[in-house]
Protein backbone atom coordinates (compact mmCIF):
# COMPACT_ATOMS: atom_id res chain seq x y z
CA UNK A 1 -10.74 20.33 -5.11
CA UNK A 2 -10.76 17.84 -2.57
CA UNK A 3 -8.31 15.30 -0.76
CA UNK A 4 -10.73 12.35 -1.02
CA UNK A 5 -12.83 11.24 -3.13
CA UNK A 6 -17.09 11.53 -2.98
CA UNK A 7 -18.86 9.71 -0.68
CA UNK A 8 -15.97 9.78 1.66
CA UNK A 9 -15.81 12.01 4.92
CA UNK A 10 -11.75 13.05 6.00
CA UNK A 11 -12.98 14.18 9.41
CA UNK A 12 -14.73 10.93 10.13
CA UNK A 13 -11.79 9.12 8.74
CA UNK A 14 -9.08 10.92 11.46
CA UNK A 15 -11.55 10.97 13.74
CA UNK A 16 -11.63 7.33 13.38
CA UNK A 17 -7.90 6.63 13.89
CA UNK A 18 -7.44 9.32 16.88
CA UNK A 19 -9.88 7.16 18.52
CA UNK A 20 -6.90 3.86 18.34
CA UNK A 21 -4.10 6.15 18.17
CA UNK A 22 -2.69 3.56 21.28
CA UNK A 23 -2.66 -0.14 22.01
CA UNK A 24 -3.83 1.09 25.63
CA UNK A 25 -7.54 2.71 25.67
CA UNK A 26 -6.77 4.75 28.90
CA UNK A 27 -3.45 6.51 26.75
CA UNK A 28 -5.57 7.05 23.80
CA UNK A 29 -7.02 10.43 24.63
CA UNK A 30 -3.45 11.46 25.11
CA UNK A 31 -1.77 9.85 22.15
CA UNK A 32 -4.82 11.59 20.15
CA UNK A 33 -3.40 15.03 21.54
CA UNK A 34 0.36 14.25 20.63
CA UNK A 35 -0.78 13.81 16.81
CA UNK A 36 -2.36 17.16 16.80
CA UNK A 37 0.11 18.75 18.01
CA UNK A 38 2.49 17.12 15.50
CA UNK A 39 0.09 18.64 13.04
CA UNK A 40 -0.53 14.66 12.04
CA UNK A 41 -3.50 16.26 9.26
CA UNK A 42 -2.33 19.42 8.80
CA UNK A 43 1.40 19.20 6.66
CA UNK A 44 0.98 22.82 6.11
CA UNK A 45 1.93 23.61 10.04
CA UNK A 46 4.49 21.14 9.81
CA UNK A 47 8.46 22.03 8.63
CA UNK A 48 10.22 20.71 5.72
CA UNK A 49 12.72 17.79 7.20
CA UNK A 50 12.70 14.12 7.70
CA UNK A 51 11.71 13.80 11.45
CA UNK A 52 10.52 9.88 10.88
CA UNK A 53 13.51 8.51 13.09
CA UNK A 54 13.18 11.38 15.75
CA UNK A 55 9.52 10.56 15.98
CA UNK A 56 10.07 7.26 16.73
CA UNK A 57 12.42 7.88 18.99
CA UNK A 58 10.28 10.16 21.57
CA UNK A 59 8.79 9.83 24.65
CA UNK A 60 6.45 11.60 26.48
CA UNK A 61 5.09 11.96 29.98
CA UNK A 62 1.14 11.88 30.16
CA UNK A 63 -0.92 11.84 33.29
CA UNK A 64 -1.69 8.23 32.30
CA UNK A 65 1.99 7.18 31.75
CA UNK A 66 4.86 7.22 29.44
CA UNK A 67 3.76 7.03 25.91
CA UNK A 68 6.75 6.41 23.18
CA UNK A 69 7.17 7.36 19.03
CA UNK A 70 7.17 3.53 18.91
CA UNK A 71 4.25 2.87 20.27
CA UNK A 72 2.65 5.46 18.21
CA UNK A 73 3.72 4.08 15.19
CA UNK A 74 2.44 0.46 16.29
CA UNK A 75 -0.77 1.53 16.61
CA UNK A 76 -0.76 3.50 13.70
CA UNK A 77 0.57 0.65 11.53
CA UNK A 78 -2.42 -1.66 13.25
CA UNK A 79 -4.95 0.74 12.04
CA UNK A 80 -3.92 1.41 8.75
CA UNK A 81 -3.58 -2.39 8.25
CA UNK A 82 -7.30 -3.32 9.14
CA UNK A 83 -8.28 -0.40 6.83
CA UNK A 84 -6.65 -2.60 3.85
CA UNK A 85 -8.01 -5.56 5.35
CA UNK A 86 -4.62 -7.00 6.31
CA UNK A 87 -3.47 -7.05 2.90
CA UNK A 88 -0.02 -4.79 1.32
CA UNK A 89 -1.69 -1.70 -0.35
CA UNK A 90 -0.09 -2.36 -3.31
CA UNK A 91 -0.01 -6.15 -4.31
CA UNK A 92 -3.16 -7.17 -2.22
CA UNK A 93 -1.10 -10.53 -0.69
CA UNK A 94 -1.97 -11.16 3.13
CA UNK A 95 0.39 -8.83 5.76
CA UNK A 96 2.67 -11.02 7.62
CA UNK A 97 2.81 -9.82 11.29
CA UNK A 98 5.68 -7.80 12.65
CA UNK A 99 7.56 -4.25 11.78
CA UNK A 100 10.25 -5.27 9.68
CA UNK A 101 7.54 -7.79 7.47
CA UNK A 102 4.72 -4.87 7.30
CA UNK A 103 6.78 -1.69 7.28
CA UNK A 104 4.18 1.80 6.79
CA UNK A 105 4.79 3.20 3.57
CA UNK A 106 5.12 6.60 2.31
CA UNK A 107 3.44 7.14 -0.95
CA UNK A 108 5.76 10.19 -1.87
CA UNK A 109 8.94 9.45 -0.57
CA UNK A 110 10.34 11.08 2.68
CA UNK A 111 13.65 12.02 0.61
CA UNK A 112 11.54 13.71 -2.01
CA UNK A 113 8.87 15.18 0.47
CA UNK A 114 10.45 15.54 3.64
CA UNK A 115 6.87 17.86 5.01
CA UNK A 116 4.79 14.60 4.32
CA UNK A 117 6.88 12.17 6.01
CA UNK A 118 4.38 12.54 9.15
CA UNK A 119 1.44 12.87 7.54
CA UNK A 120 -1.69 10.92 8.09
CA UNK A 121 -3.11 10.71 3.76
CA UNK A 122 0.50 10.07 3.02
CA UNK A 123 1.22 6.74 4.93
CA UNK A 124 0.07 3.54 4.19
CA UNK A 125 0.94 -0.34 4.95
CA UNK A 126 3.31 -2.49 2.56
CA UNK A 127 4.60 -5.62 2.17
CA UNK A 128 8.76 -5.84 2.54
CA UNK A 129 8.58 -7.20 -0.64
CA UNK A 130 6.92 -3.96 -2.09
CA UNK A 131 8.24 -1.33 -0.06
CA UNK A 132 11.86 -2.39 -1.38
CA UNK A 133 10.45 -2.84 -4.75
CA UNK A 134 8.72 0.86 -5.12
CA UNK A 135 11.86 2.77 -3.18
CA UNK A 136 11.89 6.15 -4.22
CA UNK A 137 9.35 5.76 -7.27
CA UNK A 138 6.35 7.83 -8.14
CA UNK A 139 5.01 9.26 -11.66
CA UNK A 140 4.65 12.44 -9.89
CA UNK A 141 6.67 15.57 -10.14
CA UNK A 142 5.35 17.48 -7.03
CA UNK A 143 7.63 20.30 -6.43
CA UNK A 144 9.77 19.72 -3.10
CA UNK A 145 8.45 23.01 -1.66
CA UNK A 146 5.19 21.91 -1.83
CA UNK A 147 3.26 22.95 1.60
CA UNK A 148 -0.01 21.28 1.51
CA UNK A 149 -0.22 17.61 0.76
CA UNK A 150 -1.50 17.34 -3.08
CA UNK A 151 -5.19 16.63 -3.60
CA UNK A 152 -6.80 13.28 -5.36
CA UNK A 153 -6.98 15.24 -8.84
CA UNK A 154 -3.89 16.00 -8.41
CA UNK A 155 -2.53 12.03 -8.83
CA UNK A 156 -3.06 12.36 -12.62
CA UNK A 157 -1.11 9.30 -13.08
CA UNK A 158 0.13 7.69 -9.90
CA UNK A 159 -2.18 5.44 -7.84
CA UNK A 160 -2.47 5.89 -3.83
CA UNK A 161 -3.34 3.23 -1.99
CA UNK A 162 -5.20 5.53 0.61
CA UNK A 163 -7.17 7.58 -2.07
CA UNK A 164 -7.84 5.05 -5.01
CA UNK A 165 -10.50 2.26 -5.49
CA UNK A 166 -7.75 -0.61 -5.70
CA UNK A 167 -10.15 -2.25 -7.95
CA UNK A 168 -11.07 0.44 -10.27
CA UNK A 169 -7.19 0.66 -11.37
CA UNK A 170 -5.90 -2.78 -11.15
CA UNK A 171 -7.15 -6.33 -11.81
CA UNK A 172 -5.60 -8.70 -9.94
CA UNK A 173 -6.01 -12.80 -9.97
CA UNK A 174 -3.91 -15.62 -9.49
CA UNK A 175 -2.98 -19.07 -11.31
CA UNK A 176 -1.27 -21.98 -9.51
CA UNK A 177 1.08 -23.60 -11.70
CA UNK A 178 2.65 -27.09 -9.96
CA UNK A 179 1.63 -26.27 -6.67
CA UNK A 180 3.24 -22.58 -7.07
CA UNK A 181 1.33 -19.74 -6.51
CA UNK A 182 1.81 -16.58 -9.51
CA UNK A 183 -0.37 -13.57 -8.87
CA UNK A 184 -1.10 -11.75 -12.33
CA UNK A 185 -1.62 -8.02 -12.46
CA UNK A 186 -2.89 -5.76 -15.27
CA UNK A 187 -3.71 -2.13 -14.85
CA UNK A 188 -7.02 -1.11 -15.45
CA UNK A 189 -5.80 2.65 -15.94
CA UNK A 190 -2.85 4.70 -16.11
CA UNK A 191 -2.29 4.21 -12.43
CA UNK A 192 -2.58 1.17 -12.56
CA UNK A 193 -0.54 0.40 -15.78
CA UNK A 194 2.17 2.33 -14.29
CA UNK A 195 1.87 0.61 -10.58
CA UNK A 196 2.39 -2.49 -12.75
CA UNK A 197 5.47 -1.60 -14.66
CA UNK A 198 6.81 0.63 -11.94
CA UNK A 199 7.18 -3.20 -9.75
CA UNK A 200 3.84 -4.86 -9.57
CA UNK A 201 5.26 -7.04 -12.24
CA UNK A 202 8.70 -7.50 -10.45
CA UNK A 203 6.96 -8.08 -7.26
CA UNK A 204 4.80 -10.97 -9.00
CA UNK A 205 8.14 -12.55 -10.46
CA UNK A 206 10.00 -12.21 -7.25
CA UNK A 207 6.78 -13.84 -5.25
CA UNK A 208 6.80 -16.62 -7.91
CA UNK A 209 10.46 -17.62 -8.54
CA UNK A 210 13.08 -18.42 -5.78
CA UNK A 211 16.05 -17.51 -8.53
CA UNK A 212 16.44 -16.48 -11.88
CA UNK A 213 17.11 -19.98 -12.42
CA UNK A 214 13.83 -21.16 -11.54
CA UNK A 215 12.16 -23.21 -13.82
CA UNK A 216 9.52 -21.20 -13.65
CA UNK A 217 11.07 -18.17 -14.86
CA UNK A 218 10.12 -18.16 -18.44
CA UNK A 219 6.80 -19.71 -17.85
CA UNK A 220 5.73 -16.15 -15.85
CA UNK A 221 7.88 -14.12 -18.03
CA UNK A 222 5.78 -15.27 -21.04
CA UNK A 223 2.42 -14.28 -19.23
CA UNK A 224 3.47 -11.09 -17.91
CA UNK A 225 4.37 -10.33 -21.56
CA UNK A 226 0.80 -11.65 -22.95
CA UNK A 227 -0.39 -9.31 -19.69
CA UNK A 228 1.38 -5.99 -20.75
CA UNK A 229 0.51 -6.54 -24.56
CA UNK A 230 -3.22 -7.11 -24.08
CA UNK A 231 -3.67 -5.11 -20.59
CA UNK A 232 -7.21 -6.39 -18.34
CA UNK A 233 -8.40 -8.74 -21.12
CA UNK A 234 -5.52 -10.96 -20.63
CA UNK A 235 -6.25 -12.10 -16.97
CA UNK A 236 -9.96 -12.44 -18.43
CA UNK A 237 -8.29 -15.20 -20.90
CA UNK A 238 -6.09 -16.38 -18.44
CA UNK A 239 -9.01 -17.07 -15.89
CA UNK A 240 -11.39 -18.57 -18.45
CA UNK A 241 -8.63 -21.18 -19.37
CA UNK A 242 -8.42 -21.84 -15.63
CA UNK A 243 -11.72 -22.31 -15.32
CA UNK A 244 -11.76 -24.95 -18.05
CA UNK A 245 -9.29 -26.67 -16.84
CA UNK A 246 -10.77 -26.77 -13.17
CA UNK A 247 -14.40 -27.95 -14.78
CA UNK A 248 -12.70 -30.80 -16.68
CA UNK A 249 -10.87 -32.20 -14.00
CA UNK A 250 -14.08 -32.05 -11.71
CA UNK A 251 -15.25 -34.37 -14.55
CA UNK A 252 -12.96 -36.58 -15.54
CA UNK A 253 -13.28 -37.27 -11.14
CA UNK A 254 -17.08 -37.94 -11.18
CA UNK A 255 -17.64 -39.00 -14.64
């Protein structure tokens, strides 16, 4: 079995981010070394606890200067944000800039999986919005002893940003409705039907309505509904009415 999927090459792909592992080019050969020896790939060599905040908290003293955890994760963050095209892994809308706005994500959770929580396959870059939204869920139930970080057959039903084709699992399009933007989401397979009813779909409402309240509320309600009911072929009805609508006012203008 394999960790990625064909066509992709996982020595390339560290290889790639040892080579920004710092803002600072003359640090990076020596930020590259820290991750190995943190076992950064390899969550077989690494223990079974949390060490996120401790990590963070470093510092160590390099021939080219102090380098801290902080700095680390910055850089780390950076990377794994141009990777997904400065979009959250998990509801595609545009990363704001900052920690707090663009936190990294772990896929399995650090309280489950404590041995991945510093793991390269295992991180990836949210939205606030989603991170909050996902908390502590996954469809897996990896055993909390596992040693060595599960393999892409092994996500039988739970979609990972950093080893599925976004597009293969989800379709994803968006309808503005009085000036207010709704993002629609339908899963395209079971890891993408569950993304979406895990908090996709809460995400979407939450993006859309400033309150309960909202009159809005029902409007999205009713399409997320028509959404679940009728999975991908929904958004293609939804889009095609869209369309319609954007042809007919281009002619009512010229005509």
């Amino acid at each position: 079995m394999s960790l990625l999927p064909a066509g992709r090459d996982r020595q390339a792909e560290e290889a790639e981010y040892l080579a920004k592992s710092h803002k600072r080019v003359k640090r990076r050969p020596h930020a590259a070394k820290i991750m190995k020896s943190e076992n950064f790939f390899d969550a077989s060599r690494r223990e079974s606890r949390d060490v996120w905040g401790a990590f963070y908290a470093t510092e160590w003293q390099t021939p080219a200067g102090l380098i801290k955890g902080a700095e680390l994760m910055a850089a780390l963050r950076d990377h794994l944000a141009e990777l997904q095209d400065e979009q959250c892994c998990y509801c595609r809308e545009p990363l704001l800039k900052g920690g707090y706005s663009r936190p990294i994500e772990h896929v399995l959770p650090r309280s489950e999986h404590p041995r991945f929580t510093l793991h390269f396959w295992n991180l990836a870059v949210s939205c606030e919005r989603c991170n909050r939204l996902k908390g502590k869920t996954q469809s897996e139930t990896f055993a909390r002893v596992l040693s060595s970080y599960p393999d892409l057959a092994d996500f039988v039903s739970q979609y990972h940003p950093r080893l599925h084709d976004y597009d293969m699992h989800i379709k994803y399009t968006a309808i503005v409705q009085n000036g207010v933007n709704i993002p629609l989401y339908a899963g395209r397979t079971v890891h993408g039907r569950n993304l979406c009813s895990q908090f996709l779909h809460a995400a979407a409402l939450e993006m859309t309505l400033l309150s309960p309240k909202s009159k809005f509320y029902g409007d999205v309600n009713t399409i997320q509904n028509f959404i679940v009911s009728h999975d991908e072929a929904a958004i293609d009805k939804v889009q095609a009415v869209q369309t319609a609508l954007l042809e007919a006012m281009v002619n009512a203008a010229t005509g």
